[in-house]
PDB file of N, CA and C in Angstrom:
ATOM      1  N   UNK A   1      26.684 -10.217 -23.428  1.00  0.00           N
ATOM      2  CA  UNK A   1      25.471 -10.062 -22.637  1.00  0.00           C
ATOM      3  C   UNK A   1      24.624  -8.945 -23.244  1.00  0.00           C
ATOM      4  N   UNK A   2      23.394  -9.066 -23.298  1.00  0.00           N
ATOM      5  CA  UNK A   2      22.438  -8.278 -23.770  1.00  0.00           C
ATOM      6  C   UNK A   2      22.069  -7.014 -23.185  1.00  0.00           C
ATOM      7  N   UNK A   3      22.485  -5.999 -24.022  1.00  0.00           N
ATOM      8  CA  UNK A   3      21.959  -4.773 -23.292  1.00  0.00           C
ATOM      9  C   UNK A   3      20.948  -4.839 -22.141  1.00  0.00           C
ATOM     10  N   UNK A   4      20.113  -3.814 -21.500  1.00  0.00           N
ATOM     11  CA  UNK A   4      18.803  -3.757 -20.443  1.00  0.00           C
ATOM     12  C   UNK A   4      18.540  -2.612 -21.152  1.00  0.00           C
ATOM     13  N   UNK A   5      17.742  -2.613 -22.025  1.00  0.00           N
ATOM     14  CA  UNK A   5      16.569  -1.223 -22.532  1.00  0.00           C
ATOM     15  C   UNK A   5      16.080  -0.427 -21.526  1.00  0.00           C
ATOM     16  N   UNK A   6      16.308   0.566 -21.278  1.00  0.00           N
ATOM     17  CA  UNK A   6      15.908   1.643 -20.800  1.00  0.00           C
ATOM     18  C   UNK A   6      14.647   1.923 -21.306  1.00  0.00           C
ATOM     19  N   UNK A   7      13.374   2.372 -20.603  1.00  0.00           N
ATOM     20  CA  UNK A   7      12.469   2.906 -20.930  1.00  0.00           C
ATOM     21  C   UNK A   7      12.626   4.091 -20.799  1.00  0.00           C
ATOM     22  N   UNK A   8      11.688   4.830 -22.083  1.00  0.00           N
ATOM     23  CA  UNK A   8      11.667   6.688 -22.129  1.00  0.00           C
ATOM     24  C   UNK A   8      10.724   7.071 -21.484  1.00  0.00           C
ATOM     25  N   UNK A   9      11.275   8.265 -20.923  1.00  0.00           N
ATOM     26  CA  UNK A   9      10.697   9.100 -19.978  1.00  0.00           C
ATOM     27  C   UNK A   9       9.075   9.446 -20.043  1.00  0.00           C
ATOM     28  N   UNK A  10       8.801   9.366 -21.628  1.00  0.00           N
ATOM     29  CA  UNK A  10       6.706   9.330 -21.286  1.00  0.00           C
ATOM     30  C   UNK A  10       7.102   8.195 -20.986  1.00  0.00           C
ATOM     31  N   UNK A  11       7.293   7.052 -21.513  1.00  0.00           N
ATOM     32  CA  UNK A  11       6.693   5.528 -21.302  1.00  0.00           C
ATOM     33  C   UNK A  11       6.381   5.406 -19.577  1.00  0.00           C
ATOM     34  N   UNK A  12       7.785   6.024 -18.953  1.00  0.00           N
ATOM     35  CA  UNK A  12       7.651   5.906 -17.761  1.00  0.00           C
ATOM     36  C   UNK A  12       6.314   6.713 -16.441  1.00  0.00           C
ATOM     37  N   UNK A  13       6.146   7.810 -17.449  1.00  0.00           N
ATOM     38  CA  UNK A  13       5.216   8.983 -16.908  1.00  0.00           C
ATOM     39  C   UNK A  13       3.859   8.280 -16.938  1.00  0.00           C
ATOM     40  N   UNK A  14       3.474   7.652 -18.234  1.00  0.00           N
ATOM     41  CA  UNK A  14       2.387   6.697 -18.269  1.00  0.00           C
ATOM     42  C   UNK A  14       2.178   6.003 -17.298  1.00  0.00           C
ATOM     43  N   UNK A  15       3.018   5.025 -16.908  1.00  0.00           N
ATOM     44  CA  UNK A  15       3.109   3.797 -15.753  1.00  0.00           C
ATOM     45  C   UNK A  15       2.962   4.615 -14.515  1.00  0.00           C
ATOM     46  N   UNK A  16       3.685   5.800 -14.134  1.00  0.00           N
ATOM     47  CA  UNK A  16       3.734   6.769 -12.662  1.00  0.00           C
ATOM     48  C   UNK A  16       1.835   7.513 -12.914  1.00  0.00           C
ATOM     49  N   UNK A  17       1.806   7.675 -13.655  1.00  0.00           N
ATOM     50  CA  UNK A  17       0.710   8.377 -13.842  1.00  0.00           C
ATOM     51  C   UNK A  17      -0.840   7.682 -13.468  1.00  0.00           C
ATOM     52  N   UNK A  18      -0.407   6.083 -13.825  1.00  0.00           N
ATOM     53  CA  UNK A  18      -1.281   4.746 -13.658  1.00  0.00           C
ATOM     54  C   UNK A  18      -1.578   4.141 -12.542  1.00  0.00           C
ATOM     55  N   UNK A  19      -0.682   4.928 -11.142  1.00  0.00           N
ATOM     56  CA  UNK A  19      -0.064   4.668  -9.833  1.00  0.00           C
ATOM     57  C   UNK A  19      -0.429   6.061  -9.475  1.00  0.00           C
ATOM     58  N   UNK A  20      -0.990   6.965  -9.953  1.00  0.00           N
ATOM     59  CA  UNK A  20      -1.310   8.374  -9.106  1.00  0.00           C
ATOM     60  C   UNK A  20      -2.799   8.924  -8.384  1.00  0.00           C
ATOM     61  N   UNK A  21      -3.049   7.345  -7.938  1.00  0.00           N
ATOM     62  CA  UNK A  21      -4.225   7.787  -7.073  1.00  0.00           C
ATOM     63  C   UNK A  21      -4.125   6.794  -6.251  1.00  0.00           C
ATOM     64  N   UNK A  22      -4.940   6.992  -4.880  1.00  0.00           N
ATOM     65  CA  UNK A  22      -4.760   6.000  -3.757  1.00  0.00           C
ATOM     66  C   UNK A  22      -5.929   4.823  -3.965  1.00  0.00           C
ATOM     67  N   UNK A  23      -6.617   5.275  -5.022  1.00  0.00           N
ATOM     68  CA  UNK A  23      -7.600   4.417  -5.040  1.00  0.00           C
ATOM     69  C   UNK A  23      -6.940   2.975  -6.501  1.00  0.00           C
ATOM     70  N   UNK A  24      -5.940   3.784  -7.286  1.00  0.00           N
ATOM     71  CA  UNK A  24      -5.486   2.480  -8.089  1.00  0.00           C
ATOM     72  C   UNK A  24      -4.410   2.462  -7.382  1.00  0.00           C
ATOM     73  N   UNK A  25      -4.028   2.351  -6.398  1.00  0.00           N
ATOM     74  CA  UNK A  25      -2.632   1.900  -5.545  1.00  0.00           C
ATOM     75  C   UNK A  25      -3.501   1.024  -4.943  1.00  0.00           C
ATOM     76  N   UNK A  26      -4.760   0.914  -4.136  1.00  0.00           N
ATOM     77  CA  UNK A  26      -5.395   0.071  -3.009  1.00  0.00           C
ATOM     78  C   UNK A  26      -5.743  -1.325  -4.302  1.00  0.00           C
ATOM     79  N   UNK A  27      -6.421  -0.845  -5.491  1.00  0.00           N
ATOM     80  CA  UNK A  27      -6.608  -1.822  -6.324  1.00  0.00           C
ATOM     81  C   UNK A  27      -5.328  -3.080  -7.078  1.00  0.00           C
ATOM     82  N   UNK A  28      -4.444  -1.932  -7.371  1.00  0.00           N
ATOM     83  CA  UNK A  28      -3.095  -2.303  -7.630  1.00  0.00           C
ATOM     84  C   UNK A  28      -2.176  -3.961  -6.719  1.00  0.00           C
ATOM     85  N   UNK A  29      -3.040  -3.386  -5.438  1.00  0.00           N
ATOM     86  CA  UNK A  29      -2.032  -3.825  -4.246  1.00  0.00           C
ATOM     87  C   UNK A  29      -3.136  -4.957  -4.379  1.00  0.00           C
ATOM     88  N   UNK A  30      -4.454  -5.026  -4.372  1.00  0.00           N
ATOM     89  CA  UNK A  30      -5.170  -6.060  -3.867  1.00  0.00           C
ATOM     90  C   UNK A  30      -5.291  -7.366  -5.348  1.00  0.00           C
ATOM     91  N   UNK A  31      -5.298  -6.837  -6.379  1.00  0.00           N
ATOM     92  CA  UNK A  31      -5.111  -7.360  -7.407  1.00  0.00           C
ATOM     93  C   UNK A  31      -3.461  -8.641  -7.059  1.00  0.00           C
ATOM     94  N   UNK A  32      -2.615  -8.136  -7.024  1.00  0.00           N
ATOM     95  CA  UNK A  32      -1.310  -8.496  -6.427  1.00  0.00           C
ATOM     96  C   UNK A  32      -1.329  -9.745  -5.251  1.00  0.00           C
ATOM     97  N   UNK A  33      -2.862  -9.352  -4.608  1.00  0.00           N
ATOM     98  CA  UNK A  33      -2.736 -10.310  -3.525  1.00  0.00           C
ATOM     99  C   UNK A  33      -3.545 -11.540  -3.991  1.00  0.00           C
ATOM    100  N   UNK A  34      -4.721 -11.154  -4.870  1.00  0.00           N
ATOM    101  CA  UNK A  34      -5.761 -11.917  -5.355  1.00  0.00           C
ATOM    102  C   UNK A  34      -5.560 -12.207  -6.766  1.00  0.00           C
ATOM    103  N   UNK A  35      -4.608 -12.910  -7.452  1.00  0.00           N
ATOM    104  CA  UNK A  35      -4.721 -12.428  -8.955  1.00  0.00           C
ATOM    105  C   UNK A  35      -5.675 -13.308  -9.853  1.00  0.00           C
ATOM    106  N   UNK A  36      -6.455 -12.868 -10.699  1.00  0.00           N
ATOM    107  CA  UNK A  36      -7.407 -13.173 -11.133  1.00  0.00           C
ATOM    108  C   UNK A  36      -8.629 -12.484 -10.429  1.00  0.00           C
ATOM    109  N   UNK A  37      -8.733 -11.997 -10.158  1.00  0.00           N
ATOM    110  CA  UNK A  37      -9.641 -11.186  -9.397  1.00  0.00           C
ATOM    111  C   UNK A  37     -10.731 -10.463 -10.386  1.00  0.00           C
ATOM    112  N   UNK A  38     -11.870 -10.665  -9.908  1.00  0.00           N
ATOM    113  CA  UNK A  38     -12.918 -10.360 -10.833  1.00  0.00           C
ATOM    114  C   UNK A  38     -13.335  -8.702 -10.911  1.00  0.00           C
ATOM    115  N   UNK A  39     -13.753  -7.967 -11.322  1.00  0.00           N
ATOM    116  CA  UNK A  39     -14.009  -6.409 -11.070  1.00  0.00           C
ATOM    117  C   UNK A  39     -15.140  -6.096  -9.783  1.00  0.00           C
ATOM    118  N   UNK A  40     -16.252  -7.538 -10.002  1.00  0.00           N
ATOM    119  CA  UNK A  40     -17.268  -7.169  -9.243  1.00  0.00           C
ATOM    120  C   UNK A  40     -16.397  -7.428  -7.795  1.00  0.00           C
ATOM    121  N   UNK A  41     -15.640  -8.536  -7.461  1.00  0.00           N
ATOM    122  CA  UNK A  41     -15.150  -9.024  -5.988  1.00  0.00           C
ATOM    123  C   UNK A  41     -14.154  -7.097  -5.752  1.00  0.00           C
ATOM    124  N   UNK A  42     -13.456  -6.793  -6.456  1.00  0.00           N
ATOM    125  CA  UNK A  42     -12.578  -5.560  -6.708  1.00  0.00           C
ATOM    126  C   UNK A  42     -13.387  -4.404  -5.222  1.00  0.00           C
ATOM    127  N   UNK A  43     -14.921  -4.026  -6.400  1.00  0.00           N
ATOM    128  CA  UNK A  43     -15.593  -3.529  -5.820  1.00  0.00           C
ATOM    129  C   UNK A  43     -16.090  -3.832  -4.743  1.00  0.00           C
ATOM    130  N   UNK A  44     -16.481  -4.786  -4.164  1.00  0.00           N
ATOM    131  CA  UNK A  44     -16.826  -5.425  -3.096  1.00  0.00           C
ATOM    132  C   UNK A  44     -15.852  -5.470  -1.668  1.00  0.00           C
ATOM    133  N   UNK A  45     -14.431  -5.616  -2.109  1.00  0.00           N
ATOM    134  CA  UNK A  45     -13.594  -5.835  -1.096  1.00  0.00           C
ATOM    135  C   UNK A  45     -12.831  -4.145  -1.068  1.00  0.00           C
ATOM    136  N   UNK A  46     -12.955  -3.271  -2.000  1.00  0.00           N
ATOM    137  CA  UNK A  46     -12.744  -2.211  -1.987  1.00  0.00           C
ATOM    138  C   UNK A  46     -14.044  -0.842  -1.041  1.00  0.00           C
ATOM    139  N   UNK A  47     -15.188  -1.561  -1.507  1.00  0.00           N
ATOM    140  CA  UNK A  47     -16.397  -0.916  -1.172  1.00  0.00           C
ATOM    141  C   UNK A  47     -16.577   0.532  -1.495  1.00  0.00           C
ATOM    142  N   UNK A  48     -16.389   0.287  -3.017  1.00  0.00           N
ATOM    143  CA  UNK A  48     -16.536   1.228  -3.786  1.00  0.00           C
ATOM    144  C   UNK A  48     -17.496   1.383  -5.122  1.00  0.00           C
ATOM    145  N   UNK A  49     -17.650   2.705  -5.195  1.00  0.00           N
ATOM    146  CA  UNK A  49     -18.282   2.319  -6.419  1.00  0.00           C
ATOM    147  C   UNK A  49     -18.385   2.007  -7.401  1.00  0.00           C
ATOM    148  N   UNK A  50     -19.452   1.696  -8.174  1.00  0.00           N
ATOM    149  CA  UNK A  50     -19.300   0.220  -9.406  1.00  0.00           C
ATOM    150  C   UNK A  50     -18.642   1.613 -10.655  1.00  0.00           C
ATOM    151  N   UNK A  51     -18.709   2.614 -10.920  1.00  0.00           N
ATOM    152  CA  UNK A  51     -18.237   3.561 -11.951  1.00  0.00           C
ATOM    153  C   UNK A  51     -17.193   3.850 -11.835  1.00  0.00           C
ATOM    154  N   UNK A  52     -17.064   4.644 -10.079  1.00  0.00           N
ATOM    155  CA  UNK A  52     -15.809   5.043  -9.987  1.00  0.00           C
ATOM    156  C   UNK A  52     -14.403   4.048 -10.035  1.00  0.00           C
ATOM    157  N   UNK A  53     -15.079   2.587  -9.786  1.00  0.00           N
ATOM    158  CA  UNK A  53     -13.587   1.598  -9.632  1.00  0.00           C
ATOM    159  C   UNK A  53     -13.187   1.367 -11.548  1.00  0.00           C
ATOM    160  N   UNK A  54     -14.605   1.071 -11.883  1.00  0.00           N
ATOM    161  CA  UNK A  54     -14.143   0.629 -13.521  1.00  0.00           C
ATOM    162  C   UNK A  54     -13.133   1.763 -13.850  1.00  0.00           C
ATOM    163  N   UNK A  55     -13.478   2.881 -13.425  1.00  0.00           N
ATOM    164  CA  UNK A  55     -12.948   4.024 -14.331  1.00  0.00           C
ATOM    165  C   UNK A  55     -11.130   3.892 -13.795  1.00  0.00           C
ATOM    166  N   UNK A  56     -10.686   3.313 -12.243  1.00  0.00           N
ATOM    167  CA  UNK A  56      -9.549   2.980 -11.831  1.00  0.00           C
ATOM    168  C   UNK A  56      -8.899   2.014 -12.617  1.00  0.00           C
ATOM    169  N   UNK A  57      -9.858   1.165 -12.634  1.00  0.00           N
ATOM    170  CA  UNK A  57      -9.317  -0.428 -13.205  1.00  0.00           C
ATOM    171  C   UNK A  57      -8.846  -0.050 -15.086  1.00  0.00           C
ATOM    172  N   UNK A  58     -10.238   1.151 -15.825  1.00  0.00           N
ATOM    173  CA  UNK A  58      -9.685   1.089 -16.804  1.00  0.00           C
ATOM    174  C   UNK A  58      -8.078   2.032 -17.049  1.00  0.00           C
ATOM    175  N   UNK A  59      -8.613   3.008 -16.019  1.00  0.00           N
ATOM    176  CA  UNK A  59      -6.797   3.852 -15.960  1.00  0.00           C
ATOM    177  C   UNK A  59      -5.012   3.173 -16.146  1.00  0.00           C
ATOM    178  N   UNK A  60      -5.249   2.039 -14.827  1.00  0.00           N
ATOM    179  CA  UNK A  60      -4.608   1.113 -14.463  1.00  0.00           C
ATOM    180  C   UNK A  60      -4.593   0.042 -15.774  1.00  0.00           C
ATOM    181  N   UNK A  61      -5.529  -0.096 -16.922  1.00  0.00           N
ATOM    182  CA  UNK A  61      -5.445  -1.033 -17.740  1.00  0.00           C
ATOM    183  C   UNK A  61      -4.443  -0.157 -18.751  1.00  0.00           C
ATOM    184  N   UNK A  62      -4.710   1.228 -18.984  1.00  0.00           N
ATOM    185  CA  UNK A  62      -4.547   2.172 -19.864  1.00  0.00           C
ATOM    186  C   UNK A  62      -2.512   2.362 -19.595  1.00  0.00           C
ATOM    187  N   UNK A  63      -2.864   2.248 -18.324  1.00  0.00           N
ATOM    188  CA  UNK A  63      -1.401   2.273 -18.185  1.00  0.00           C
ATOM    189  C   UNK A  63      -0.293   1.432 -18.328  1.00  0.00           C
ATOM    190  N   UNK A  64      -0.804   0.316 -18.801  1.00  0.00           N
ATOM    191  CA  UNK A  64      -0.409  -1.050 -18.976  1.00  0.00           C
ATOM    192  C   UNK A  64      -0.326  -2.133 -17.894  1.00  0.00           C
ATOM    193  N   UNK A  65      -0.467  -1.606 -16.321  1.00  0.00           N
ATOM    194  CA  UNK A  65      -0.391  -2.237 -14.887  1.00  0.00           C
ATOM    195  C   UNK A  65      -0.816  -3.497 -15.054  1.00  0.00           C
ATOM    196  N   UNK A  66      -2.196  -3.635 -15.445  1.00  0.00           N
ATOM    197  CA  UNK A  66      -2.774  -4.528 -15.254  1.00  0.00           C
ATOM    198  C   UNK A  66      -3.264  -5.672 -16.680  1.00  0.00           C
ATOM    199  N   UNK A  67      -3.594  -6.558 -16.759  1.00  0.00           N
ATOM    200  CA  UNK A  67      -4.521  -7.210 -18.423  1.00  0.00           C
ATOM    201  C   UNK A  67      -5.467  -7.732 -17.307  1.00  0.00           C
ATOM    202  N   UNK A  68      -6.269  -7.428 -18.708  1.00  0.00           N
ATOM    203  CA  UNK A  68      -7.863  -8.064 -18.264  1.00  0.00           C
ATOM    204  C   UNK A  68      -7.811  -9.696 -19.061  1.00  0.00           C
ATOM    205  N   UNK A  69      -8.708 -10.657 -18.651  1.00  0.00           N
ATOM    206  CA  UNK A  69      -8.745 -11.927 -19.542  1.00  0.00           C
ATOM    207  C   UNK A  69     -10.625 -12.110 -19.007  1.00  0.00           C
ATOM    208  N   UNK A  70     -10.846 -12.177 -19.828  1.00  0.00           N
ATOM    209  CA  UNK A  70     -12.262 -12.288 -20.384  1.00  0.00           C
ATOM    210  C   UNK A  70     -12.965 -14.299 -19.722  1.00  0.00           C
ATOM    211  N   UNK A  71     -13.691 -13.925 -18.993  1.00  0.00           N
ATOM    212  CA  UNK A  71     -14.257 -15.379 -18.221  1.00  0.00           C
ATOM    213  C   UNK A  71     -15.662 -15.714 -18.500  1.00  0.00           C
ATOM    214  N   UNK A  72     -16.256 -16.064 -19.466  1.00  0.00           N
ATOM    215  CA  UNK A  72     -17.910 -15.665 -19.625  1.00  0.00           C
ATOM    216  C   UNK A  72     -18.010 -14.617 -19.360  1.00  0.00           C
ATOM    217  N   UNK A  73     -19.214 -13.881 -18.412  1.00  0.00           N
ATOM    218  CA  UNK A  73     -19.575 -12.870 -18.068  1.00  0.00           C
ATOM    219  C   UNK A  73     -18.515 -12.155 -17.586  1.00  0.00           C
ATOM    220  N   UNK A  74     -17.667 -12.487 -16.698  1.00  0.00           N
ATOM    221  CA  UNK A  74     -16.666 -12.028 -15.908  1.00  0.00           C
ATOM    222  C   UNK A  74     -15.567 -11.719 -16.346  1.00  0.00           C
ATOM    223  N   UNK A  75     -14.631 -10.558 -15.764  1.00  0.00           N
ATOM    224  CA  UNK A  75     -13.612 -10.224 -16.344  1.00  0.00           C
ATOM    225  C   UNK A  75     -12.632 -10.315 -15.178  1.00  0.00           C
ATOM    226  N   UNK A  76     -11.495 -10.998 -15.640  1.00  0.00           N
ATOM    227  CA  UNK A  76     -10.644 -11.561 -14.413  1.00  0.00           C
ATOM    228  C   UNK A  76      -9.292 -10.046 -14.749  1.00  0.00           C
ATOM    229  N   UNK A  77      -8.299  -9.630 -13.773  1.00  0.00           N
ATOM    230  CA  UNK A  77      -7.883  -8.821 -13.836  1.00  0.00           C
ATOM    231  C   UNK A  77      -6.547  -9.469 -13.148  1.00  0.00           C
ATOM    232  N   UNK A  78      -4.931  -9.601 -14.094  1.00  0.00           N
ATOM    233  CA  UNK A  78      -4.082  -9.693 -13.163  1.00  0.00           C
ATOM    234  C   UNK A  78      -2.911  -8.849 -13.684  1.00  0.00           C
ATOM    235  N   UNK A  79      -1.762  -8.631 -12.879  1.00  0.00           N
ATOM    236  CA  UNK A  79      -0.259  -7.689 -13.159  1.00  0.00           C
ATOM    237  C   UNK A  79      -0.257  -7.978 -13.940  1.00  0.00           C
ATOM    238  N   UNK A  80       0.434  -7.370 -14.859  1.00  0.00           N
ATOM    239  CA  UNK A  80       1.537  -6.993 -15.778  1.00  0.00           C
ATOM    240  C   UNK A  80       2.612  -7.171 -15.738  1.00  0.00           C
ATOM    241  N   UNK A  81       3.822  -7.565 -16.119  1.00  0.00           N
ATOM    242  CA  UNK A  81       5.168  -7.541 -15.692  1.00  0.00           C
ATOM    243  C   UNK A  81       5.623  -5.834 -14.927  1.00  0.00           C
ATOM    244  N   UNK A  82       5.119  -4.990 -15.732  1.00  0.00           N
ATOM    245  CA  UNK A  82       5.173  -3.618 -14.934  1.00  0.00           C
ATOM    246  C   UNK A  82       4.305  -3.147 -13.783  1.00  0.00           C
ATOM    247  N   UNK A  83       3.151  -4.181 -13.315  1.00  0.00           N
ATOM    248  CA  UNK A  83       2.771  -3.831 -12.488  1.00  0.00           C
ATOM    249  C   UNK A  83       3.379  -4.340 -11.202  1.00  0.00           C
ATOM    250  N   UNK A  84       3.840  -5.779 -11.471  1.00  0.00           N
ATOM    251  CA  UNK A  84       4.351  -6.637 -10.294  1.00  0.00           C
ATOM    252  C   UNK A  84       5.465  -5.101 -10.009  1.00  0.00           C
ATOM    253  N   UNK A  85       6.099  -4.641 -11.107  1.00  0.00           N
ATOM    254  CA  UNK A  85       7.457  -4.049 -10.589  1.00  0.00           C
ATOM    255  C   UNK A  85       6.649  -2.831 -10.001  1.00  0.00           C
ATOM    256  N   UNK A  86       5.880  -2.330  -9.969  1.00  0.00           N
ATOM    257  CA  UNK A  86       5.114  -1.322  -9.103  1.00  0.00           C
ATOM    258  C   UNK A  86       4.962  -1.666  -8.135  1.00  0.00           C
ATOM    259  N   UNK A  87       4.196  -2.985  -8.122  1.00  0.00           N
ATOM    260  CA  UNK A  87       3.768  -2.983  -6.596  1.00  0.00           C
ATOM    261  C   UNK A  87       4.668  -3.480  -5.680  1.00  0.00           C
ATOM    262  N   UNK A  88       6.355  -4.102  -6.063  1.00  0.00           N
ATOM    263  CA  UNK A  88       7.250  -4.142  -5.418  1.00  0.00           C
ATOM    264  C   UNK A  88       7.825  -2.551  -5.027  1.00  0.00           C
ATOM    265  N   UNK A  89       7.654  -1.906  -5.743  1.00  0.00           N
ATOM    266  CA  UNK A  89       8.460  -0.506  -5.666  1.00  0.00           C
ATOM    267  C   UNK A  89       7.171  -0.003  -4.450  1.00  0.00           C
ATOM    268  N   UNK A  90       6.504   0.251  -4.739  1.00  0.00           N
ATOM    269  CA  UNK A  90       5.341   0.862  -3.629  1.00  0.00           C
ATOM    270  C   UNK A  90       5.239  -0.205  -2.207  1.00  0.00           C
ATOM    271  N   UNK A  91       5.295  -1.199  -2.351  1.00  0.00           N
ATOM    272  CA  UNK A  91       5.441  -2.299  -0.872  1.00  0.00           C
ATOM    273  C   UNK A  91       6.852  -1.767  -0.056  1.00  0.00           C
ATOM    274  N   UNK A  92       7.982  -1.660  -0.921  1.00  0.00           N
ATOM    275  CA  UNK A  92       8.586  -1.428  -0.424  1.00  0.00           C
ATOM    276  C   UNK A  92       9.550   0.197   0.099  1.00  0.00           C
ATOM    277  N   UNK A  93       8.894   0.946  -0.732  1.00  0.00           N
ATOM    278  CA  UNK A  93       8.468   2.128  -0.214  1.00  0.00           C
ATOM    279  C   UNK A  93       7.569   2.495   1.232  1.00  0.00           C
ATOM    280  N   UNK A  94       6.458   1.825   1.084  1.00  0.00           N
ATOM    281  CA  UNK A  94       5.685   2.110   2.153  1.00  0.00           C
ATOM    282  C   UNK A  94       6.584   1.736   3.435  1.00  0.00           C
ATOM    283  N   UNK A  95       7.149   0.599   3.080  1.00  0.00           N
ATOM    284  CA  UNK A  95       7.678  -0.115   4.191  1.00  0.00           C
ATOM    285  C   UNK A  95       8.732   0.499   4.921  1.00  0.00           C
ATOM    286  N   UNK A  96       9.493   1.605   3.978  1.00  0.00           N
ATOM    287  CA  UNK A  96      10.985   1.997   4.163  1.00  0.00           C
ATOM    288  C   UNK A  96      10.947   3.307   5.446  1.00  0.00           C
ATOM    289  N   UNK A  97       9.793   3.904   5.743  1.00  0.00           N
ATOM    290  CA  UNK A  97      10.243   4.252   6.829  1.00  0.00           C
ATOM    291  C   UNK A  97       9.588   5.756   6.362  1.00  0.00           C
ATOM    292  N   UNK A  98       9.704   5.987   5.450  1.00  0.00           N
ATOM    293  CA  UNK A  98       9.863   7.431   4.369  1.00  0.00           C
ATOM    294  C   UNK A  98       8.739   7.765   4.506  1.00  0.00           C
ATOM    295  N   UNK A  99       8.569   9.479   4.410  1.00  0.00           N
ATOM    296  CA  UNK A  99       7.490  10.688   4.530  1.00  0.00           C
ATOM    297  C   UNK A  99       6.259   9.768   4.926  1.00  0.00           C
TER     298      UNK A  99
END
């Protein structure tokens, strides 16, 4: 049976770091619910602003959470294999009762 690679401790700091605001946790989570989700709908159902979300969405891209896929004009936005595992870890965090 095949080892399970461990990720190193930046790799991991990157991804925690990509998850350290409430505003790419709300995006994170809604992306998750909507996937394919466009940046402008993002902003819209977030009701935020058009700078401050890109600058989330590009954090969250930076961190690997999310890929963008390119639609004509539009840029569709869905998980990552590391993001799904975020937003299971944070769903079920929230859920657990804790601080």
């Amino acid at each position: 049976m095949a080892e399970k690679k461990v990720k190193s401790a930046k790799k991991l700091e990157r991804h925690f770091k990509g998850v350290a605001n409430h505003h790419r946790i709300e995006i994170l989570l809604l992306i998750a619910r909507r996937p394919e989700i466009a940046q402008e709908d993002i902003i819209e159902s977030l009701k935020g602003n058009q700078k401050t979300i890109s600058e989330h969405i590009r954090r969250l891209y930076h961190a690997g959470l999310i890929d963008k896929r390119y639609a004509g004009r539009q840029v569709q936005h869905t998980l990552t294999p590391y993001g799904q595992t975020f937003v299971k870890f944070i769903t079920a965090f929230a859920s657990s009762g804790t601080g």
